[in-house]
C-alpha atoms as a PDB file:
ATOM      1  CA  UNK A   1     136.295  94.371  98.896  1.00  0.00           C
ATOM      2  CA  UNK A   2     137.399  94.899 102.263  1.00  0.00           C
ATOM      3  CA  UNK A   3     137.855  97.724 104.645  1.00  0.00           C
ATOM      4  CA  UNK A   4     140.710  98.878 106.653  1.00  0.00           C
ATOM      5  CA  UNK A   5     140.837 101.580 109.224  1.00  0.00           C
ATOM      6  CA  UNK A   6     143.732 103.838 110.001  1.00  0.00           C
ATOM      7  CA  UNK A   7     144.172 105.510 112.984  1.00  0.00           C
ATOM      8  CA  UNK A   8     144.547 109.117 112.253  1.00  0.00           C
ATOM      9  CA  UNK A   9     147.073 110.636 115.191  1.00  0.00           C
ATOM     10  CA  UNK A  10     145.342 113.136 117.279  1.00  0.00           C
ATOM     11  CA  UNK A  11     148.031 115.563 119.137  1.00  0.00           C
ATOM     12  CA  UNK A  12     145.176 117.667 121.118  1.00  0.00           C
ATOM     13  CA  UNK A  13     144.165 114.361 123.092  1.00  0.00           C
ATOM     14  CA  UNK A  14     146.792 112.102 125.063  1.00  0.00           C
ATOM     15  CA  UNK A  15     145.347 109.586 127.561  1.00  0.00           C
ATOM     16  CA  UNK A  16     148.280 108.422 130.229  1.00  0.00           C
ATOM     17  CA  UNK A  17     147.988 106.269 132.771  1.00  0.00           C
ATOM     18  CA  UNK A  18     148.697 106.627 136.889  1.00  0.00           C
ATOM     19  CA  UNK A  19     152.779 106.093 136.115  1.00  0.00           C
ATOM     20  CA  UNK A  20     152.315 108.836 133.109  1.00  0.00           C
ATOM     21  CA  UNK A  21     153.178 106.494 130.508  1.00  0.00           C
ATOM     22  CA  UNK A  22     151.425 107.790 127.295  1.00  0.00           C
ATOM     23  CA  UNK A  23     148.671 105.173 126.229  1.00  0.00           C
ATOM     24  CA  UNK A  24     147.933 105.052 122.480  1.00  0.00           C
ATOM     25  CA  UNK A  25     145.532 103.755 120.296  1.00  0.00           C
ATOM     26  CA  UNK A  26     146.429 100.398 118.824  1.00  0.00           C
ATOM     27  CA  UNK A  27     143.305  98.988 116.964  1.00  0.00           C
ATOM     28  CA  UNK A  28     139.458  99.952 115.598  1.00  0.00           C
ATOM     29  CA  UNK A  29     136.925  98.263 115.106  1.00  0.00           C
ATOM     30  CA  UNK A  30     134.229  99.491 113.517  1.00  0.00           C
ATOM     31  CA  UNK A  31     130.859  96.965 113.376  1.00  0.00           C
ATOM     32  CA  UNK A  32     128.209  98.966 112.306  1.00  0.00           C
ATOM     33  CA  UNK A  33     130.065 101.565 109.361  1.00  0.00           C
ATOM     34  CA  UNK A  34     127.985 102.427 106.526  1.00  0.00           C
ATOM     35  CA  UNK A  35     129.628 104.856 103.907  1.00  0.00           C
ATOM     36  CA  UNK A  36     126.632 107.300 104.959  1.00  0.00           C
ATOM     37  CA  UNK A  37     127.642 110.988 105.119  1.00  0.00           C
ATOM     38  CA  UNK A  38     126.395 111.820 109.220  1.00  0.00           C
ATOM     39  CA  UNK A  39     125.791 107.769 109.544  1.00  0.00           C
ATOM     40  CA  UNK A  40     126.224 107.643 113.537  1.00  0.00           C
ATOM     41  CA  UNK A  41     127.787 104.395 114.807  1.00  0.00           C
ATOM     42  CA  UNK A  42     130.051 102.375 117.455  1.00  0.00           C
ATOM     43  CA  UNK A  43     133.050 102.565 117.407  1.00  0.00           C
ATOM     44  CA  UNK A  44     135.772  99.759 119.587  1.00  0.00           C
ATOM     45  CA  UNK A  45     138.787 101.166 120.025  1.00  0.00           C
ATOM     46  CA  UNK A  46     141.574  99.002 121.934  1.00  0.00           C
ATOM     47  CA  UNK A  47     144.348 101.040 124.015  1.00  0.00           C
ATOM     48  CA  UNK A  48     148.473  99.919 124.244  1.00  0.00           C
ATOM     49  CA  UNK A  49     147.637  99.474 127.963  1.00  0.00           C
ATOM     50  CA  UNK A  50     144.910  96.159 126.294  1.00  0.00           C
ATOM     51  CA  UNK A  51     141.916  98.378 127.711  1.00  0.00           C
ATOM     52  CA  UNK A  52     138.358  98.712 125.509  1.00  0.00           C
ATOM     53  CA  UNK A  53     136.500 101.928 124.912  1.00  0.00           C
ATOM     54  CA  UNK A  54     133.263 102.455 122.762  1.00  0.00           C
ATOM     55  CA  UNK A  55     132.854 105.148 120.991  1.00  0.00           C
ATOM     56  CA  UNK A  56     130.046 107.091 119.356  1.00  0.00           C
ATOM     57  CA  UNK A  57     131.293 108.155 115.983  1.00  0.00           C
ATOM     58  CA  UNK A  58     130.344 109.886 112.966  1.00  0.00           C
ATOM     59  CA  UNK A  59     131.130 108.673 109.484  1.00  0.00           C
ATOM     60  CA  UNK A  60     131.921 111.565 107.589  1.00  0.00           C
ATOM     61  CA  UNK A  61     132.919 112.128 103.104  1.00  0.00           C
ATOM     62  CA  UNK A  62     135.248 114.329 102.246  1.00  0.00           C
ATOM     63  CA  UNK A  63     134.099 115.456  98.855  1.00  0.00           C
ATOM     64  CA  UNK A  64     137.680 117.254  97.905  1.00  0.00           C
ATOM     65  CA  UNK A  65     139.972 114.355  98.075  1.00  0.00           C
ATOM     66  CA  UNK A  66     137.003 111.628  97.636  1.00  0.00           C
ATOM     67  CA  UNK A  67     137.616 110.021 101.283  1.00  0.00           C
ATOM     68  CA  UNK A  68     135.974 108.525 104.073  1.00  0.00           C
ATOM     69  CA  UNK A  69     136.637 108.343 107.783  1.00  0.00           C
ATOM     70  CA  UNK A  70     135.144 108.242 111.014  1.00  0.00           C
ATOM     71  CA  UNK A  71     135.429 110.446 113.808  1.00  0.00           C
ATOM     72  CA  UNK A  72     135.033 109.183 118.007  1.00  0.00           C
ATOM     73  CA  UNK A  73     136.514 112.557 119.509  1.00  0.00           C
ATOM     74  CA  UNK A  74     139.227 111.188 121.083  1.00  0.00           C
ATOM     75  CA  UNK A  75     140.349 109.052 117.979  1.00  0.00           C
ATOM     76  CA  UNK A  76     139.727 109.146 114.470  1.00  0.00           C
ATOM     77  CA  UNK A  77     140.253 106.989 111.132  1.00  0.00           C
ATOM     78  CA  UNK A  78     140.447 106.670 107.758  1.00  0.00           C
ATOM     79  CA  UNK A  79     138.707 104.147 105.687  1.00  0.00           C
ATOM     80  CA  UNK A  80     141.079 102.415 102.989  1.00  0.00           C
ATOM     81  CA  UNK A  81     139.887  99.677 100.921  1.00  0.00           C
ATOM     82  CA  UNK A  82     141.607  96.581 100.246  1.00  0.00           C
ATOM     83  CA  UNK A  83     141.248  94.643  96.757  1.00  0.00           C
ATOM     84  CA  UNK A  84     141.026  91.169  97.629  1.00  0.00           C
ATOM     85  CA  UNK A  85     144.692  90.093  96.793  1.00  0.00           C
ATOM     86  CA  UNK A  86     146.046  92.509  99.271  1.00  0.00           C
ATOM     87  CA  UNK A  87     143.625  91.048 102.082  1.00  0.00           C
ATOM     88  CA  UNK A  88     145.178  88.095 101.272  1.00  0.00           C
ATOM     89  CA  UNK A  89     148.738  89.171 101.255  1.00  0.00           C
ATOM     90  CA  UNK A  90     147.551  91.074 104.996  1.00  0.00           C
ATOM     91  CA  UNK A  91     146.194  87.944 105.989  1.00  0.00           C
ATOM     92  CA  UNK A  92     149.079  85.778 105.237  1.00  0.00           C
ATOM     93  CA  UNK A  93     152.088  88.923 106.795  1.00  0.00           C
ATOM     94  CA  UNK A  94     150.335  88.843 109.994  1.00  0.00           C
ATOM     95  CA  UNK A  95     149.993  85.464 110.043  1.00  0.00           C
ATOM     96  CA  UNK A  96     154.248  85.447 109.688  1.00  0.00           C
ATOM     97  CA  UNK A  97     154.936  88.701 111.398  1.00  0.00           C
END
C-alpha cells in the first residue's frame, strides 16, 4: 500500500515573492515518514515559483478521527493511503493528464 500526502492549506503563512505574487505549495515529499507518533523527519517541499525547501517535521496521530499527518510549520499534510488499484489508476491519469 502506498502513501499519498495532501497539502493541508495554511492561511496564517503566505510566502510571496519580490513582484508579490503569492507562492504556494505544489508538492511533498516525504523520504524518511514512519507512522511514529513525535517521529521527527525531512520533509521536501517544492514551491509554484519551482524552488526547494527542507523541512523538519513532526509526524503526528490523531487518535479522534484515526489520522496521520505531518507538520513542517510553514506547511502541513495529511497522509492518505492508496490500495494498489488506485496507484495504478494515479499512475496511469498523470501519465494522460
Amino acid at each position: 500500500m502506498a502513501r499519498m500526502f495532501k497539502i493541508i492549506p495554511k492561511d496564517w503563512y503566505t510566502k510571496r515573492s519580490l513582484t508579490g505574487k503569492k507562492i504556494e505549495p505544489v508538492h511533498v515529499a516525504i523520504p524518511d515518514y514512519q507512522e511514529v507518533h513525535n517521529h521527527i523527519c525531512n520533509m521536501i517541499v517544492s514551491y509554484s515559483d519551482d524552488s526547494l525547501k527542507t523541512l523538519i517535521a513532526r509526524v503526528l496521530y490523531n487518535s479522534y478521527t484515526k489520522k496521520w499527518m505531518v507538520d513542517g510549520m510553514e506547511v502541513a499534510v495529511s497522509v492518505v493511503e492508496i490500495s494498489q488499484e488506485n496507484e495504478i489508476d494515479l499512475y496511469n491519469d498523470q501519465q494522460t493528464g
